[in-house]
N, C-alpha and C. Protein backbone atom coordinates (compact mmCIF):
# COMPACT_ATOMS: atom_id res chain seq x y z
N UNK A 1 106.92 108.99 110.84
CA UNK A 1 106.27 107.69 110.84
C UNK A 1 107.30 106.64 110.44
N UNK A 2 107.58 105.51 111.17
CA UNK A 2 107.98 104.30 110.50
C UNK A 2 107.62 103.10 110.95
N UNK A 3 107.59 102.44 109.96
CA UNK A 3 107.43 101.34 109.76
C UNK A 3 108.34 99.93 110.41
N UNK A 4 107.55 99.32 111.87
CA UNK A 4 108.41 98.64 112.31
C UNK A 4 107.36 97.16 111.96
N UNK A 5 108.43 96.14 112.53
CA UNK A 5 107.95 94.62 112.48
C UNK A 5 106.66 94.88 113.61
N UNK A 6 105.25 93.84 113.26
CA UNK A 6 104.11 93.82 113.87
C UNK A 6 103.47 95.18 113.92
N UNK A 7 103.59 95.91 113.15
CA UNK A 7 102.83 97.00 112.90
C UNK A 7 101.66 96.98 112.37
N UNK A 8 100.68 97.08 112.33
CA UNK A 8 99.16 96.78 111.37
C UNK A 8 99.33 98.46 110.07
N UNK A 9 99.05 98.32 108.73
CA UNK A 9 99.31 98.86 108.07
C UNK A 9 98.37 99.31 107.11
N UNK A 10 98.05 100.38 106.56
CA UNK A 10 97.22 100.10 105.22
C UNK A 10 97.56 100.45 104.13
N UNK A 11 97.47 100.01 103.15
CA UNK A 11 98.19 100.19 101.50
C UNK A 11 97.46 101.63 101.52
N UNK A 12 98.26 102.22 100.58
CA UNK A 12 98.10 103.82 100.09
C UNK A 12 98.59 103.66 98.70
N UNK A 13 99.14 102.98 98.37
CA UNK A 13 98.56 103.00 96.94
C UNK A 13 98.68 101.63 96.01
N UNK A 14 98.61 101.29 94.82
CA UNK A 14 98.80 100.25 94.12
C UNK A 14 97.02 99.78 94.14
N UNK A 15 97.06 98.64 93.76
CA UNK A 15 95.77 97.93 93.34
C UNK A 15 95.33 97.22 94.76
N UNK A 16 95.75 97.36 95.90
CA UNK A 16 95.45 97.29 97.27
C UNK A 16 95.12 97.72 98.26
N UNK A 17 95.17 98.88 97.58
CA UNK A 17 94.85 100.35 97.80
C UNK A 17 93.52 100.02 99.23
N UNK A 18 94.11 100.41 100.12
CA UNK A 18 92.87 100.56 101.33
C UNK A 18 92.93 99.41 102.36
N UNK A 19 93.13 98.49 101.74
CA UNK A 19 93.51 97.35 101.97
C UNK A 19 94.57 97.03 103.86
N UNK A 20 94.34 96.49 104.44
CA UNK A 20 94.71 96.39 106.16
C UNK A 20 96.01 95.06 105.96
N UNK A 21 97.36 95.10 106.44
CA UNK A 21 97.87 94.23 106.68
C UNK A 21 98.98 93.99 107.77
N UNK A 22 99.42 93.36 107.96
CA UNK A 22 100.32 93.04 109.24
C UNK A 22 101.63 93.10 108.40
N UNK A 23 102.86 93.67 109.34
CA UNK A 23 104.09 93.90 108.82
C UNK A 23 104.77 92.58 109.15
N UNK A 24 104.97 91.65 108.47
CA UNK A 24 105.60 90.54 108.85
C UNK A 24 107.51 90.26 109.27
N UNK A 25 107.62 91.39 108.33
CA UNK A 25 109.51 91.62 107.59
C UNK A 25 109.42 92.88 107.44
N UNK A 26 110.95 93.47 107.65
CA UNK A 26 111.06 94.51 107.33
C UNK A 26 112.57 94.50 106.56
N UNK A 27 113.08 95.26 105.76
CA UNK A 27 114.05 95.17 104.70
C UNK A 27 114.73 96.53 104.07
N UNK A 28 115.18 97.69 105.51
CA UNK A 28 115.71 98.67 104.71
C UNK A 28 114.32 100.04 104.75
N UNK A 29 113.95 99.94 103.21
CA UNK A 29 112.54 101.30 103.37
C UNK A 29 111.68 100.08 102.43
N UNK A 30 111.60 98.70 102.40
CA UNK A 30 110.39 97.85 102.07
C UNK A 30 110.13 97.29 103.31
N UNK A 31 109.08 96.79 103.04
CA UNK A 31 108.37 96.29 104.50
C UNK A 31 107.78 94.94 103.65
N UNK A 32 107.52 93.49 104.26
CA UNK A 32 106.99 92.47 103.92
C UNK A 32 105.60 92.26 104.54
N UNK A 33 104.69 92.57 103.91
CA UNK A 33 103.06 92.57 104.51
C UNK A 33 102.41 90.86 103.62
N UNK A 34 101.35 90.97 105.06
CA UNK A 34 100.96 89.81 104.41
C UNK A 34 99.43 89.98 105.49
N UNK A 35 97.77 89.86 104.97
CA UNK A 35 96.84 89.73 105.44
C UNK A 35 96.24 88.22 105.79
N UNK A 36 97.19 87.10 105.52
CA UNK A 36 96.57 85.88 106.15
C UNK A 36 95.56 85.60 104.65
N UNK A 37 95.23 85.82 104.07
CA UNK A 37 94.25 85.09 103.27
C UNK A 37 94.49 85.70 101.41
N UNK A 38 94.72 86.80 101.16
CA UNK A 38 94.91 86.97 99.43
C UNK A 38 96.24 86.74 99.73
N UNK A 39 96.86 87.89 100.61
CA UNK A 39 98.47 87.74 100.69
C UNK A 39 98.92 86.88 101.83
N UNK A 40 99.15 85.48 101.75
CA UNK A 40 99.47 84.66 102.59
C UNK A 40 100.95 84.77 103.51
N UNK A 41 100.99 84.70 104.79
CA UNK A 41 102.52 84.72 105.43
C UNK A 41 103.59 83.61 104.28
N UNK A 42 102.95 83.09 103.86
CA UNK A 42 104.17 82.11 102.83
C UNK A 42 104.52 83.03 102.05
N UNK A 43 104.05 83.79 101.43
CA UNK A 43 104.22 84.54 100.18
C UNK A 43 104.10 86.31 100.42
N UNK A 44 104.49 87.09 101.20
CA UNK A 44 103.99 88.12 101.65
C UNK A 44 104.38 88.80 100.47
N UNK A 45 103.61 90.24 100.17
CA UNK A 45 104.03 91.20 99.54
C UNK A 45 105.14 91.74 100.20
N UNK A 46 106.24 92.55 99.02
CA UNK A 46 107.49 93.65 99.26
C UNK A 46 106.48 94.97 99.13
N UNK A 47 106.12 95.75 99.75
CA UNK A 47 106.10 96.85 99.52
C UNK A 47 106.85 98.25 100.25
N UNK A 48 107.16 99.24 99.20
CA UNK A 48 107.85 100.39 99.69
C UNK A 48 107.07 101.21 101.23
N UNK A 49 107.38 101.36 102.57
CA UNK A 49 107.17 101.96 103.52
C UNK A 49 106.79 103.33 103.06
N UNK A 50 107.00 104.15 102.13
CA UNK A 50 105.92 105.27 101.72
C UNK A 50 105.33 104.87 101.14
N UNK A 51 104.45 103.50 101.00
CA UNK A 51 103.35 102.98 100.47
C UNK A 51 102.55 102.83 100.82
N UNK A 52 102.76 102.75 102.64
CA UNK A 52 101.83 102.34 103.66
C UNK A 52 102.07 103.31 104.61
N UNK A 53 100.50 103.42 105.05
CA UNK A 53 100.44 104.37 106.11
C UNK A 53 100.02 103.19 107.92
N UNK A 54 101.03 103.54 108.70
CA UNK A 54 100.67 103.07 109.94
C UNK A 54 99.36 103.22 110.23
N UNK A 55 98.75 102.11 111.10
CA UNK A 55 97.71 102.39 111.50
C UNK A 55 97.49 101.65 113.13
N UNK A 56 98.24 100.89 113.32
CA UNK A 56 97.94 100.13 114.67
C UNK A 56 99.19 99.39 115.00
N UNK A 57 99.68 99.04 116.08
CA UNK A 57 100.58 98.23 116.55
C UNK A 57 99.95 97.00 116.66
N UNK A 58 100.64 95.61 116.47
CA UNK A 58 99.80 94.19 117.25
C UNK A 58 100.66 94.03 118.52
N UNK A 59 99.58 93.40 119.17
CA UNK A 59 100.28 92.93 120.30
C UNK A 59 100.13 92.26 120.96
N UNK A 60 100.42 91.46 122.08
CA UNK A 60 100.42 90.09 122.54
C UNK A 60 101.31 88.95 121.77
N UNK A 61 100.54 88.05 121.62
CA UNK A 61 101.38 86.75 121.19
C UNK A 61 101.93 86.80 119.84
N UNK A 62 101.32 87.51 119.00
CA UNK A 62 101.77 87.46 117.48
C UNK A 62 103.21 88.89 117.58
N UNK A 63 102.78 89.48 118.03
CA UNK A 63 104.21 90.52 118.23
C UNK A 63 105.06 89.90 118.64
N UNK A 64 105.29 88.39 120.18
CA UNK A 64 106.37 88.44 120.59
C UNK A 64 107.14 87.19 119.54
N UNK A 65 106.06 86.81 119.01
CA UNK A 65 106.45 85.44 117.86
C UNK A 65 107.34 86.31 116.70
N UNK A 66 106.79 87.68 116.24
CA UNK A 66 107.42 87.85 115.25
C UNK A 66 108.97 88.76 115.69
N UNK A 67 108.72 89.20 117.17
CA UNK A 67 110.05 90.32 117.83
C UNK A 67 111.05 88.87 117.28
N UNK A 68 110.68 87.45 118.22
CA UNK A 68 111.29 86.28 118.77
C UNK A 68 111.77 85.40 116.98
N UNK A 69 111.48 86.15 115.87
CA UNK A 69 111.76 85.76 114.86
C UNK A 69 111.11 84.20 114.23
N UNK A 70 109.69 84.38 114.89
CA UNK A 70 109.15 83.29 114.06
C UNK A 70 108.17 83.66 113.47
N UNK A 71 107.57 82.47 112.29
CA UNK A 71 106.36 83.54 111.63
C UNK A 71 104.81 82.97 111.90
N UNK A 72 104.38 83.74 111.80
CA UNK A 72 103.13 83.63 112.47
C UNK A 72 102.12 82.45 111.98
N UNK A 73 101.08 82.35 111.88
CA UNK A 73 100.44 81.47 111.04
C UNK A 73 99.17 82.33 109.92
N UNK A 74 98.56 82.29 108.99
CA UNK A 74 97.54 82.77 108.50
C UNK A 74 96.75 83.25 109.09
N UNK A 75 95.98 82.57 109.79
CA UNK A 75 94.50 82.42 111.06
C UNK A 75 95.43 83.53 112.21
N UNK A 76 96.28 83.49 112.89
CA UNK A 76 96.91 84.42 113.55
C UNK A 76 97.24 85.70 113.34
N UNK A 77 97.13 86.12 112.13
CA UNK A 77 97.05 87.06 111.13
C UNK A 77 96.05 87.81 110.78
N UNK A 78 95.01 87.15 110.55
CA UNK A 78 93.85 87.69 110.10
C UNK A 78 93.05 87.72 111.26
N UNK A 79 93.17 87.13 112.54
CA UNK A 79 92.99 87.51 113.94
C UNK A 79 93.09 89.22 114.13
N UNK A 80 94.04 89.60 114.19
CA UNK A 80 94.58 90.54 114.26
C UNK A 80 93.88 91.47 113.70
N UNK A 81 94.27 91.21 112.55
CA UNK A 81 93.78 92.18 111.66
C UNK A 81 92.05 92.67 111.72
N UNK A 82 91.37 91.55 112.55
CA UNK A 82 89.86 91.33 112.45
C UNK A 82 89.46 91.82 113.80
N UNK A 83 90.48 92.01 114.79
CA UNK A 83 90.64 92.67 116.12
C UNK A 83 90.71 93.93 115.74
N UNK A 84 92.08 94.40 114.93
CA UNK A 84 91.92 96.22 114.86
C UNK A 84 90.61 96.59 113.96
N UNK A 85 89.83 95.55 113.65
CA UNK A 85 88.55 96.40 112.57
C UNK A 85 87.39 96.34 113.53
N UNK A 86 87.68 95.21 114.48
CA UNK A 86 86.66 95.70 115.52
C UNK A 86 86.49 96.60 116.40
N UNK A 87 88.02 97.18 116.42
CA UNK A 87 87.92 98.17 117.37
C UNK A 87 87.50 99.74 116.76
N UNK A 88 87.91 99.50 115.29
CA UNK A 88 87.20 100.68 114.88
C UNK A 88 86.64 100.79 114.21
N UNK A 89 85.47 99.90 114.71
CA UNK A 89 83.89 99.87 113.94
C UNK A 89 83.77 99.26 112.86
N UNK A 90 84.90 98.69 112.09
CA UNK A 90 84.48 98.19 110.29
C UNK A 90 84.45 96.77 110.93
N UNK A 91 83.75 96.42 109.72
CA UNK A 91 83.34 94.66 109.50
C UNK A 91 84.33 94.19 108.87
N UNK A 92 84.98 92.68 109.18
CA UNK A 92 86.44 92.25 108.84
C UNK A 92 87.33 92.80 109.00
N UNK A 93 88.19 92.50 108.49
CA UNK A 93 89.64 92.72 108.81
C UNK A 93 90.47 93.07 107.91
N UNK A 94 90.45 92.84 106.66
CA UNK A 94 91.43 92.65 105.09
C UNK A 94 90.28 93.86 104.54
């Protein structure tokens, strides 16, 4: 398993535990996650890549913004994230 840029992710452990986020940055074996609304793209969490377990690729416009090295917006974020929970059945996204 690894952990690339625009990956959809879920915490495995810490106080976030369960928790859905988008890989914004990546840095080595930390990854920079951020869900658009507690953890904002301004401010993303560092967390360690055996912290998080893959769960979905994004794709379309927010993947080629972040391949193309720009950052996304909040609302673009939590899009996403509110897309992979629809697809597998949960309510929201975070």
């Amino acid at each position: 398993m690894r952990i690339e840029l625009a990956d959809v992710v879920v915490s495995a452990n810490g106080r976030d535990e369960g928790k859905r986020f988008l890989v914004i940055e990546t840095e080595g074996e930390y990854s920079l996650i951020a869900n658009g609304k507690g953890r904002r793209v301004e401010k993303p969490k560092r967390k360690k890549n055996k912290h998080l377990r893959l769960e979905d690729k994004a794709d379309g416009r927010i993947a080629e913004k972040l391949l193309g090295g720009e950052k996304p917006t909040n609302n673009e974020v939590r899009r996403v994230l509110a897309g992979v929970a629809a697809v597998r059945g949960e309510k929201g996204g975070m």
